[in-house]
N, C-alpha and C. Protein backbone atom coordinates (compact mmCIF):
# COMPACT_ATOMS: atom_id res chain seq x y z
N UNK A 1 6.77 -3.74 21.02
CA UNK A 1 5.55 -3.11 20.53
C UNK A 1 4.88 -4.00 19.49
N UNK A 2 3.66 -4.20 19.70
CA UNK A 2 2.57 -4.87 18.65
C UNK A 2 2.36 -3.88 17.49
N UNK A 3 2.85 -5.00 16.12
CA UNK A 3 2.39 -4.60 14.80
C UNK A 3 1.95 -5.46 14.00
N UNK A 4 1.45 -4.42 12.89
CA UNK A 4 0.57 -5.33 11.90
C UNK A 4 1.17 -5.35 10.61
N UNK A 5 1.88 -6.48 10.58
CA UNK A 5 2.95 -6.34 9.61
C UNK A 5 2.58 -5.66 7.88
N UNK A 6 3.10 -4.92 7.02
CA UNK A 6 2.81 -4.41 5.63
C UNK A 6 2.06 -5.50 4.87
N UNK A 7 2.77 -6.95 5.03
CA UNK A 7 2.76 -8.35 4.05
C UNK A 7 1.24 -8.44 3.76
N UNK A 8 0.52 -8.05 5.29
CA UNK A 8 -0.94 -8.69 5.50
C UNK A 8 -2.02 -7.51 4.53
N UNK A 9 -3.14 -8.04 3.90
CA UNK A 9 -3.94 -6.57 3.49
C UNK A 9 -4.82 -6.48 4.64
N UNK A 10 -5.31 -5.12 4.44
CA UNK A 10 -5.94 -3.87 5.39
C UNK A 10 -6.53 -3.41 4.50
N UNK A 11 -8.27 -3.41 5.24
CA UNK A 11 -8.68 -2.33 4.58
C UNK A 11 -8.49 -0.94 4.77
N UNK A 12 -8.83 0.27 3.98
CA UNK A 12 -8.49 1.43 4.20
C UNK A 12 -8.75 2.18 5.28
N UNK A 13 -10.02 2.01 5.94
CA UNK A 13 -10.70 2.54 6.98
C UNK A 13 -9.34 1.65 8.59
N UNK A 14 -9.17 0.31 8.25
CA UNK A 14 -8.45 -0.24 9.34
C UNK A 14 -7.14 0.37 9.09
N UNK A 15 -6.30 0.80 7.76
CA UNK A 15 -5.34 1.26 8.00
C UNK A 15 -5.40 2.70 8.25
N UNK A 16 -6.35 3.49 7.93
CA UNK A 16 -6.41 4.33 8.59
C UNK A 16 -6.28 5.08 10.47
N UNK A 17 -7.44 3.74 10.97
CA UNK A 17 -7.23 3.36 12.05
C UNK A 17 -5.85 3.07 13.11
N UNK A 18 -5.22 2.40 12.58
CA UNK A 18 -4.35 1.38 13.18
C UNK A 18 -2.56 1.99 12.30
N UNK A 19 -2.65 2.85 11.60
CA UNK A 19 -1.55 3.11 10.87
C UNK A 19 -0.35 3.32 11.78
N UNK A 20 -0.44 3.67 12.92
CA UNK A 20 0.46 3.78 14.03
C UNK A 20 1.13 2.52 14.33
N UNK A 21 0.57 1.29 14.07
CA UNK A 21 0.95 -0.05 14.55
C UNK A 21 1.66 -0.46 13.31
N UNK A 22 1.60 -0.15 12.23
CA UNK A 22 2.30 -0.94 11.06
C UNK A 22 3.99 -0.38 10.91
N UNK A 23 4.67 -1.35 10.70
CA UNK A 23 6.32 -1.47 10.20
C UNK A 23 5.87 -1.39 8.92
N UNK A 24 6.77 -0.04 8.54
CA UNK A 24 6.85 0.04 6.91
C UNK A 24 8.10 -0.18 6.22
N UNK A 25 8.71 -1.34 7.46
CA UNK A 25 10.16 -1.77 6.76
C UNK A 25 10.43 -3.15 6.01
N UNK A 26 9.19 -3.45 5.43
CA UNK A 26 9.04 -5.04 5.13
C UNK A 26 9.86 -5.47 4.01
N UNK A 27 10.47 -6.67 3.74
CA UNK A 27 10.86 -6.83 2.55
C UNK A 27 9.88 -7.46 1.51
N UNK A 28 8.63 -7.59 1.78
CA UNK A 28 7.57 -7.82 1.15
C UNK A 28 6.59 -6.06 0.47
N UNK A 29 7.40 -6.10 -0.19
CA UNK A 29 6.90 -4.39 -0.52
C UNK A 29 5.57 -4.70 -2.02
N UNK A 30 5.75 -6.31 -2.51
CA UNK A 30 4.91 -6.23 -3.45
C UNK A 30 5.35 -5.28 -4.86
N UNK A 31 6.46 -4.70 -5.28
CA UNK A 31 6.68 -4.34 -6.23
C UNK A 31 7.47 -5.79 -7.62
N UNK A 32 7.84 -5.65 -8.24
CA UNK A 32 8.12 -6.46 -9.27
C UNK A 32 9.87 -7.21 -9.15
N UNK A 33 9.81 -8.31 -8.50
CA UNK A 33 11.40 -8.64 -8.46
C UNK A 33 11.77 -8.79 -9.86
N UNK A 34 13.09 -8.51 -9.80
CA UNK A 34 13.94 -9.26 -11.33
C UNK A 34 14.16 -10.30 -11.58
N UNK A 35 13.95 -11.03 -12.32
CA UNK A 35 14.02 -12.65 -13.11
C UNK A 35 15.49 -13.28 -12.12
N UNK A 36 16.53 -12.47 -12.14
CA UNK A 36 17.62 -13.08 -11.17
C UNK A 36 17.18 -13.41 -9.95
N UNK A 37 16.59 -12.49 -9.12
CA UNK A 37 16.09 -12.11 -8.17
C UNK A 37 14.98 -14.06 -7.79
N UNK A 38 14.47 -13.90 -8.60
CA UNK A 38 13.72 -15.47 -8.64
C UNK A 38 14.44 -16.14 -8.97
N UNK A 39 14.92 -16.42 -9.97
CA UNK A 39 15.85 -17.74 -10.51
C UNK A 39 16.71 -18.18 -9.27
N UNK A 40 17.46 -17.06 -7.88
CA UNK A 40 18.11 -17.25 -6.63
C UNK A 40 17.38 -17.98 -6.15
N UNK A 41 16.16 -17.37 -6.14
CA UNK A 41 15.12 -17.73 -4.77
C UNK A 41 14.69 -19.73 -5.32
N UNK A 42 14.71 -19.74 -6.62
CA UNK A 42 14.31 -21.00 -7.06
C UNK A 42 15.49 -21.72 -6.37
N UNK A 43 16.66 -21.67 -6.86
CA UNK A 43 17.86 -22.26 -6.99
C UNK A 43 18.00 -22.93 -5.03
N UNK A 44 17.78 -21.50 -4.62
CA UNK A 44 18.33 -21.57 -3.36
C UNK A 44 17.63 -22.85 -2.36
N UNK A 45 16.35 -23.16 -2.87
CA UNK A 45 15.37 -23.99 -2.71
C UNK A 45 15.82 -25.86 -3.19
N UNK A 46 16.74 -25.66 -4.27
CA UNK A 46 16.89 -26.39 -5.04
C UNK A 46 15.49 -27.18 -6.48
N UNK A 47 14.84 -25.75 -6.97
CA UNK A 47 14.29 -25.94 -7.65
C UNK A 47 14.60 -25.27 -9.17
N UNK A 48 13.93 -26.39 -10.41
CA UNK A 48 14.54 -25.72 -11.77
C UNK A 48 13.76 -24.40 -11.85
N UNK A 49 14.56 -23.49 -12.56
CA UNK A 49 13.79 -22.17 -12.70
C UNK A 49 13.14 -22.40 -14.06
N UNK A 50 11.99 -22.94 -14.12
CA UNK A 50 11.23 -22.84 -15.58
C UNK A 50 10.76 -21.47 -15.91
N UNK A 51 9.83 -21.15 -16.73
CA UNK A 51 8.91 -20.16 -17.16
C UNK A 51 7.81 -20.30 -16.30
N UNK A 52 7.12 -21.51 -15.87
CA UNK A 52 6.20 -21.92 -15.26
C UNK A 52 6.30 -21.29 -13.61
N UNK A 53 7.57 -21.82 -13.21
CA UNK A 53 7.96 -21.79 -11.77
C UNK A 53 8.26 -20.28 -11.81
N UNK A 54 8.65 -19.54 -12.37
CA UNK A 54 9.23 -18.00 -12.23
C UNK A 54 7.97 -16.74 -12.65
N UNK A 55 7.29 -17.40 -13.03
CA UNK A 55 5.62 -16.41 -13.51
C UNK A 55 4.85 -16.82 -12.36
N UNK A 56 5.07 -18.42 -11.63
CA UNK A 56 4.16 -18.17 -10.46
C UNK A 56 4.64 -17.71 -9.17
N UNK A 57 5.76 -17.89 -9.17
CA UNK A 57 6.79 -17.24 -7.80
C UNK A 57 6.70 -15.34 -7.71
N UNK A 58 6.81 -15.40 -8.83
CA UNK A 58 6.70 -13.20 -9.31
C UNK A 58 5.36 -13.19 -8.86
N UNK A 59 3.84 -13.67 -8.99
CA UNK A 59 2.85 -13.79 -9.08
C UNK A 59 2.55 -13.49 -7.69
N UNK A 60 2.97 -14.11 -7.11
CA UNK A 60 2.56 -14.69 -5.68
C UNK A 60 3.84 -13.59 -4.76
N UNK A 61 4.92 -12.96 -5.33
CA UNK A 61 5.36 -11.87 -4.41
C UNK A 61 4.81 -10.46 -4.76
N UNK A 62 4.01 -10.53 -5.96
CA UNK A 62 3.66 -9.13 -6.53
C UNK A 62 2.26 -8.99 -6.17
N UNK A 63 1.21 -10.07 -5.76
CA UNK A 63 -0.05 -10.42 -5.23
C UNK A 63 0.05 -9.82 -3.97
N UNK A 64 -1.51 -8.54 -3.41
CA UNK A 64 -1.33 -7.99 -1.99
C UNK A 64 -1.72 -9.23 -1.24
N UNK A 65 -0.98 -8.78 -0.52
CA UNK A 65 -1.62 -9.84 0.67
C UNK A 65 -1.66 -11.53 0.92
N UNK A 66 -2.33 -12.45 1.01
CA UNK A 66 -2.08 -14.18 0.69
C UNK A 66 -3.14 -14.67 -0.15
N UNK A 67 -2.42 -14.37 -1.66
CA UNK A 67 -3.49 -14.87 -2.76
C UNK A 67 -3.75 -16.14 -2.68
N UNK A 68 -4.61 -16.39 -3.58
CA UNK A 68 -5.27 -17.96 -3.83
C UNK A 68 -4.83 -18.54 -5.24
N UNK A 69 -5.17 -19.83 -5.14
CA UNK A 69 -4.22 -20.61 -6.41
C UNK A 69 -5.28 -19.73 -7.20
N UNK A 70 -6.33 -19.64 -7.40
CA UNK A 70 -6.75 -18.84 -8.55
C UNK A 70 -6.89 -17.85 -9.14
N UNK A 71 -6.50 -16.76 -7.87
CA UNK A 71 -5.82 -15.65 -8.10
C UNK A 71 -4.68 -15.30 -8.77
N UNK A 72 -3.73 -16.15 -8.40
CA UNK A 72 -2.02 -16.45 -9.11
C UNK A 72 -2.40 -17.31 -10.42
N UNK A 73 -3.56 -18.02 -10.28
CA UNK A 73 -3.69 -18.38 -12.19
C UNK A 73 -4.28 -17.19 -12.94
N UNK A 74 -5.15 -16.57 -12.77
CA UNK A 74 -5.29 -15.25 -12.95
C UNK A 74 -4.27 -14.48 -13.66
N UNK A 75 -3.50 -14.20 -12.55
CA UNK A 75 -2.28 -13.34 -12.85
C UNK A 75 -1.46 -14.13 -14.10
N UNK A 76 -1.10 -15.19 -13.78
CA UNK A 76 -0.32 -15.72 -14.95
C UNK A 76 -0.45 -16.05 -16.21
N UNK A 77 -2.04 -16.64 -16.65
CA UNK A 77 -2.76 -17.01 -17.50
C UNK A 77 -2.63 -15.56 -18.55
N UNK A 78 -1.86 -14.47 -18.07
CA UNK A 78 -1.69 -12.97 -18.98
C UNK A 78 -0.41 -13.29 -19.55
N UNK A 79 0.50 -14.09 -19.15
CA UNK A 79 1.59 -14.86 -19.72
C UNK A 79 1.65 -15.74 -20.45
N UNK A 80 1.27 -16.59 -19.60
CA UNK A 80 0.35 -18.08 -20.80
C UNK A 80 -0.41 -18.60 -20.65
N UNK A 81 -1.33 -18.38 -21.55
CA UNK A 81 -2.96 -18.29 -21.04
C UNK A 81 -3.39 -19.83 -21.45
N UNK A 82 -2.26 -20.62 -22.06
CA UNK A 82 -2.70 -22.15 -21.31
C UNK A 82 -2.15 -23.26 -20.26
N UNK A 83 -1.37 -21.96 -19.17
CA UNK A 83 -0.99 -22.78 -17.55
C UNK A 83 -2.55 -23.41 -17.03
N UNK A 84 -2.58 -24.43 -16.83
CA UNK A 84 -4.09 -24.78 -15.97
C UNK A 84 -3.39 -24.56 -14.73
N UNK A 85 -5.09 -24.42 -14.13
CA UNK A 85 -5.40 -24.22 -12.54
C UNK A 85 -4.38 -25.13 -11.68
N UNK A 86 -5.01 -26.50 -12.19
CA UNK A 86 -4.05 -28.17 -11.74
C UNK A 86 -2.14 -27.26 -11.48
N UNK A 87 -1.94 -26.93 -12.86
CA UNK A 87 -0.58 -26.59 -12.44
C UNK A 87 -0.73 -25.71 -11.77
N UNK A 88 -0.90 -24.93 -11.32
CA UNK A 88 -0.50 -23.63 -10.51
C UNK A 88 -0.74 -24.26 -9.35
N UNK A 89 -2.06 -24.62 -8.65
CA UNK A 89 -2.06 -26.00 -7.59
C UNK A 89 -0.72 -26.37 -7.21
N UNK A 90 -0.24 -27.45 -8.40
CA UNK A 90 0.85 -28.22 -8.21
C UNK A 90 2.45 -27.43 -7.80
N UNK A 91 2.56 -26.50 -8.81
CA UNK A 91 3.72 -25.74 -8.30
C UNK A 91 3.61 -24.40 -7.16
N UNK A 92 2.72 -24.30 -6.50
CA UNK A 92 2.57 -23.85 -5.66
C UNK A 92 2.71 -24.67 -4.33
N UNK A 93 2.03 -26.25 -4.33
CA UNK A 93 2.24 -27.03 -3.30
C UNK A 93 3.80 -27.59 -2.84
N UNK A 94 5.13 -27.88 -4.43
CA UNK A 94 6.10 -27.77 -4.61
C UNK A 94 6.29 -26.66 -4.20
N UNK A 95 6.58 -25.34 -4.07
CA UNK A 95 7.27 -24.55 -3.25
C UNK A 95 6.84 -24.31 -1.24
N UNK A 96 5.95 -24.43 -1.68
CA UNK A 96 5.66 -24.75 -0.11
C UNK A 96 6.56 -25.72 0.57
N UNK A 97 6.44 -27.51 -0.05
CA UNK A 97 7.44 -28.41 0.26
C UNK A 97 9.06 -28.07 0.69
N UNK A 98 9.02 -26.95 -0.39
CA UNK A 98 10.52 -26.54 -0.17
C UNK A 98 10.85 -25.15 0.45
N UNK A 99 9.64 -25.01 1.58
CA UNK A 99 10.06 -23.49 1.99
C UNK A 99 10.04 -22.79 1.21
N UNK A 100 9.31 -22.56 0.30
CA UNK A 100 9.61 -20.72 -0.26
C UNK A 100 8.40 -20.25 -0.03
N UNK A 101 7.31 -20.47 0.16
CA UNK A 101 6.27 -20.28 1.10
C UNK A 101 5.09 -21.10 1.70
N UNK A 102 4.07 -21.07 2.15
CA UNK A 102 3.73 -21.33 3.49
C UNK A 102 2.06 -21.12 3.21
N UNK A 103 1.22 -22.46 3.33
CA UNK A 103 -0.16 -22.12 3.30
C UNK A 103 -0.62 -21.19 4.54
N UNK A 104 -1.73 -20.99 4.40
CA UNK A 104 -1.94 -19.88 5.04
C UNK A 104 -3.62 -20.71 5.43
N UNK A 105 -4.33 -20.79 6.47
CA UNK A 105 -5.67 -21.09 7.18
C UNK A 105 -6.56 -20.08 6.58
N UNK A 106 -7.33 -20.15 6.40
CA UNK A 106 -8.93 -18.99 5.64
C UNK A 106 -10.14 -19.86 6.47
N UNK A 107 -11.04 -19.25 6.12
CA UNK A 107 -12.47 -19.76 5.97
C UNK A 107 -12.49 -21.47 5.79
N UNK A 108 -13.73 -21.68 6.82
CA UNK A 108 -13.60 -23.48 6.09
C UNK A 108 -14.54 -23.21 4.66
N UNK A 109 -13.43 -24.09 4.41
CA UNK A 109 -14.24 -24.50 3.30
C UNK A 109 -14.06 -23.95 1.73
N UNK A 110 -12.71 -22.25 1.78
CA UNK A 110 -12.65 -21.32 1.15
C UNK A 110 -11.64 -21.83 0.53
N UNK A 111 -11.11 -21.41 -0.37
CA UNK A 111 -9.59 -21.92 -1.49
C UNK A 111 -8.01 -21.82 -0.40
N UNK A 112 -7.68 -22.08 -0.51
CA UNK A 112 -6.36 -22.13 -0.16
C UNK A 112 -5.75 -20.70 -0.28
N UNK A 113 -4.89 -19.86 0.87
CA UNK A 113 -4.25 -18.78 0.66
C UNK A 113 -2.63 -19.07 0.76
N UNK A 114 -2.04 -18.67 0.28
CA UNK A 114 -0.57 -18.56 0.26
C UNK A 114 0.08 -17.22 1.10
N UNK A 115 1.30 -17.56 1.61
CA UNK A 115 2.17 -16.10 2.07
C UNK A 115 3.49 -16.42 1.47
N UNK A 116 3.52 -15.48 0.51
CA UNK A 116 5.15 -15.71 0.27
C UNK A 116 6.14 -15.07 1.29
N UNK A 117 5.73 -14.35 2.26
CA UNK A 117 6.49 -13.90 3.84
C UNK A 117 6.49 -15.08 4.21
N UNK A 118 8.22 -15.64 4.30
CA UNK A 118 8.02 -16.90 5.09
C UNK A 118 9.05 -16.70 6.59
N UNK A 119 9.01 -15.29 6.81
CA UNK A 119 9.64 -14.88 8.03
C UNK A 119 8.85 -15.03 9.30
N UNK A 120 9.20 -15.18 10.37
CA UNK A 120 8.05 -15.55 11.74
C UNK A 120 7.21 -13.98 12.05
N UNK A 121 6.31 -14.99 11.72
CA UNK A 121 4.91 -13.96 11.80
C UNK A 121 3.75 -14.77 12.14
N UNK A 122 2.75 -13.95 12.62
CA UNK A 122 1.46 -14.60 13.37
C UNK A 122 0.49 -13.98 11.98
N UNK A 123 -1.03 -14.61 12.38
CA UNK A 123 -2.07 -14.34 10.87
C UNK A 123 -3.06 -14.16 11.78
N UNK A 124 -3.30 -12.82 11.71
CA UNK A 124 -5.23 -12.78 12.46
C UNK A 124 -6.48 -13.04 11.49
N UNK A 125 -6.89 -13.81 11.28
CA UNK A 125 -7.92 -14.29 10.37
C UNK A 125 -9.33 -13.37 10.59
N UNK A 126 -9.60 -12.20 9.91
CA UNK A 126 -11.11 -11.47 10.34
C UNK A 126 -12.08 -12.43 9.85
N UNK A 127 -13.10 -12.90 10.64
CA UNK A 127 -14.39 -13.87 10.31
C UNK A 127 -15.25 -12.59 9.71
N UNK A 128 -15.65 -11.62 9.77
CA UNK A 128 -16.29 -10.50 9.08
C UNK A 128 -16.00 -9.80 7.79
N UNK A 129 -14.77 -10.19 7.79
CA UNK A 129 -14.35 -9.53 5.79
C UNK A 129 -13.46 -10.42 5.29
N UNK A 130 -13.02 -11.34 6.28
CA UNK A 130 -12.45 -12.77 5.72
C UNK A 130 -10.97 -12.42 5.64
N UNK A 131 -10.53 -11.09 5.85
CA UNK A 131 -9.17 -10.49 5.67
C UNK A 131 -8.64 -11.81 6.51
N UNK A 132 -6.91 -11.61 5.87
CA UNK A 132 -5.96 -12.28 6.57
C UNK A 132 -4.40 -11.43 7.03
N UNK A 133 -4.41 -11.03 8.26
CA UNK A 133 -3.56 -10.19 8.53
C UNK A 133 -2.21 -9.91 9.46
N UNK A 134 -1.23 -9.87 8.73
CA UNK A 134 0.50 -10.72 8.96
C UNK A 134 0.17 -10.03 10.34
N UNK A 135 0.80 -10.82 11.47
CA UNK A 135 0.68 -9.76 12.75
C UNK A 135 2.20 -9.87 13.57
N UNK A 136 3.15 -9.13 14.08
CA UNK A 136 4.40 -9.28 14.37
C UNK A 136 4.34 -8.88 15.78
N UNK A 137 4.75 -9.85 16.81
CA UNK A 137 5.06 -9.23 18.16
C UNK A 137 5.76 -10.03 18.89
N UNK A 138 7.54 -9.21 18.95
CA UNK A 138 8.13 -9.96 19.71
C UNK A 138 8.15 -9.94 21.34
N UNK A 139 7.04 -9.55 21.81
CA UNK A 139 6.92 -10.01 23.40
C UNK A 139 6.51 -11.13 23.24
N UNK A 140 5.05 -11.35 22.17
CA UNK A 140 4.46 -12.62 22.33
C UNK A 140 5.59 -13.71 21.76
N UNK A 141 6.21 -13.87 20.98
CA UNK A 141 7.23 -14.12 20.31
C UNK A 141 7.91 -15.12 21.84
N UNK A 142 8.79 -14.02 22.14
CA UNK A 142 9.32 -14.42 23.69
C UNK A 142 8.61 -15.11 24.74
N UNK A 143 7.20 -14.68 24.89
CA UNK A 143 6.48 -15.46 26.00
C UNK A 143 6.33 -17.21 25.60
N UNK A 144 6.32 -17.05 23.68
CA UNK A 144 5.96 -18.72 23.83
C UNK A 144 7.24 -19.46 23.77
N UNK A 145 8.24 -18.57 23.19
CA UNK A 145 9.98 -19.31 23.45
C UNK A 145 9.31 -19.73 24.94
N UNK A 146 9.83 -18.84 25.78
CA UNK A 146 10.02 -18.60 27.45
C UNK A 146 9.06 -20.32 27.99
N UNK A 147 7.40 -20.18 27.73
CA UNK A 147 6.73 -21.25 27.97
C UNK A 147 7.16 -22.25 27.32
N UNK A 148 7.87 -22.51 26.29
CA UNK A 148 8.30 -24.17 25.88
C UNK A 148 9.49 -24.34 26.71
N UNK A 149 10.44 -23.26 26.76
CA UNK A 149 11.45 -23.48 27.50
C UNK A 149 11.14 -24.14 28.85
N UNK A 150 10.41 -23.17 29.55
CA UNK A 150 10.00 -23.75 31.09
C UNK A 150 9.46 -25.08 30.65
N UNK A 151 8.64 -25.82 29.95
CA UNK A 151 8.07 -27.04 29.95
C UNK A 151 8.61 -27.81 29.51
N UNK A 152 9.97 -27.78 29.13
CA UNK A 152 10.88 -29.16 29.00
C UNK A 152 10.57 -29.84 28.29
N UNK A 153 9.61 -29.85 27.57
CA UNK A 153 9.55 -31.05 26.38
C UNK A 153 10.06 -32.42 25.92
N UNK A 154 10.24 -33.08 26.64
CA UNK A 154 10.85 -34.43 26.23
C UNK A 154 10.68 -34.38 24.89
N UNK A 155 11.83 -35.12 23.82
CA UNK A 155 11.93 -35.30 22.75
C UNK A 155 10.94 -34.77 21.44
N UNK A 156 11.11 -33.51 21.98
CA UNK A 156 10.55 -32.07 21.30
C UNK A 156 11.22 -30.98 21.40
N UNK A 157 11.96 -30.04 20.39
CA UNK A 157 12.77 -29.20 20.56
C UNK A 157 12.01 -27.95 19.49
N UNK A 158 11.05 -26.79 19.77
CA UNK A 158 10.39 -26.40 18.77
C UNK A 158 11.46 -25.60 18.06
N UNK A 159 11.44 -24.92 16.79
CA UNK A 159 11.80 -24.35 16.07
C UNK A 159 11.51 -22.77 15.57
N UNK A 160 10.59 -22.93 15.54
CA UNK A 160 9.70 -21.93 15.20
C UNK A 160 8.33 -22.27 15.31
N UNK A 161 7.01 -21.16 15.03
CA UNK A 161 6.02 -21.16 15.26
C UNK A 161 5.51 -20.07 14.65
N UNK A 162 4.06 -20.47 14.20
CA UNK A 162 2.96 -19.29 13.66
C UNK A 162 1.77 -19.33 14.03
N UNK A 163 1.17 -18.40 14.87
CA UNK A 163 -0.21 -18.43 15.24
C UNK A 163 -1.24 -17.98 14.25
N UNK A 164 -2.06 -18.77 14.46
CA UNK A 164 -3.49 -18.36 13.64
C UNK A 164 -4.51 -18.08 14.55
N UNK A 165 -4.62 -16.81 14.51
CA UNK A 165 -6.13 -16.08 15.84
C UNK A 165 -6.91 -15.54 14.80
N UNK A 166 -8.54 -16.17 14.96
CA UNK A 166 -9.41 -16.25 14.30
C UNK A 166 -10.18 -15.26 15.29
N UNK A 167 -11.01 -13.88 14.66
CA UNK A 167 -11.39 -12.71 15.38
C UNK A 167 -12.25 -12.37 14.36
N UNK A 168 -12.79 -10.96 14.87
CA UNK A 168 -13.52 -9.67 14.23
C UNK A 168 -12.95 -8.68 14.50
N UNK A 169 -12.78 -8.03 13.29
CA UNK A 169 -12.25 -6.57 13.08
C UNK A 169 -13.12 -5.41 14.12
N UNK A 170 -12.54 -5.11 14.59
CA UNK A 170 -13.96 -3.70 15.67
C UNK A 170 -12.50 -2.36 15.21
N UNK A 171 -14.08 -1.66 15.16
CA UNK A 171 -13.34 -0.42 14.92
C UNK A 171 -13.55 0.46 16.78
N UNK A 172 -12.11 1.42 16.48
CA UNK A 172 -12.72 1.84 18.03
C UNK A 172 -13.66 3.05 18.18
């Protein structure tokens, strides 16, 4: 069954709509992890847990949806309101490097979005409200295993995969 994963935001009228399709079992619930809880997630990465790195990691799991570096400076700058932009940039591009999350495609031309969901998931990009929205379906999932499988790939073995489908929201 096709869903629209919690991680992604919705507006109210679409979750209204579509509330039948959403898993409300995410581990992306957006409430406040504990300082341990990050300092793991740093470690596990093999990164130091600063003040810096642990206000933007909380930032960016407590942020709805796939904030922007200036959104997460935003948020943090209530901590220490002299992190620059540059850093948050920088340690945001450092966790990406190291898997703990994952740029995310927007608008040309628009800021950079982040997903700290770095579980396999697809992103429907709305061109009409610019939303970006986690989308989960393991048939499609299986059909593109199934098609790499059948095509043999010479010295290509994929791993994983994330689609980006660029659309308009229609209501029905």
């Amino acid at each position: 069954m096709k869903q629209f994963c919690p991680a992604g935001p919705y507006s109210p009228i679409f979750a209204e709509n579509y509330s039948h399709l959403v898993n409300h079992t995410s581990d992306h619930s957006h409430s406040t992890p504990t300082a341990g809880h990050l300092r793991d997630r740093l470690a596990a990465v093999g990164l130091r847990a600063t003040q810096q790195r642990l206000l933007i990691l909380e930032s960016l799991l407590i942020l709805p949806g796939h904030p922007t570096a200036e959104q997460v400076h935003r948020q943090v700058t209530e901590q220490i309101a002299s992190i620059s932009l540059g850093t948050v940039y920088k340690t945001l591009d450092a966790f990406v490097a190291a898997g703990l999350t994952r740029r995310v495609a927007s608008a040309e031309g628009a800021s950079r979005r982040y997903d700290a969901d770095c579980t396999e998931h697809h992103h429907l990009f709305c061109t009409n409200t610019q939303e970006i929205i986690d989308y989960c379906d393991p048939q499609l999932d299986a059909l593109i295993r199934e098609f790499f499988a059948a095509k043999g790939l010479s010295n290509f073995q994929p791993r994983s995969f994330s689609l980006h489908i660029t659309g308009d929201k229609v209501l029905p």
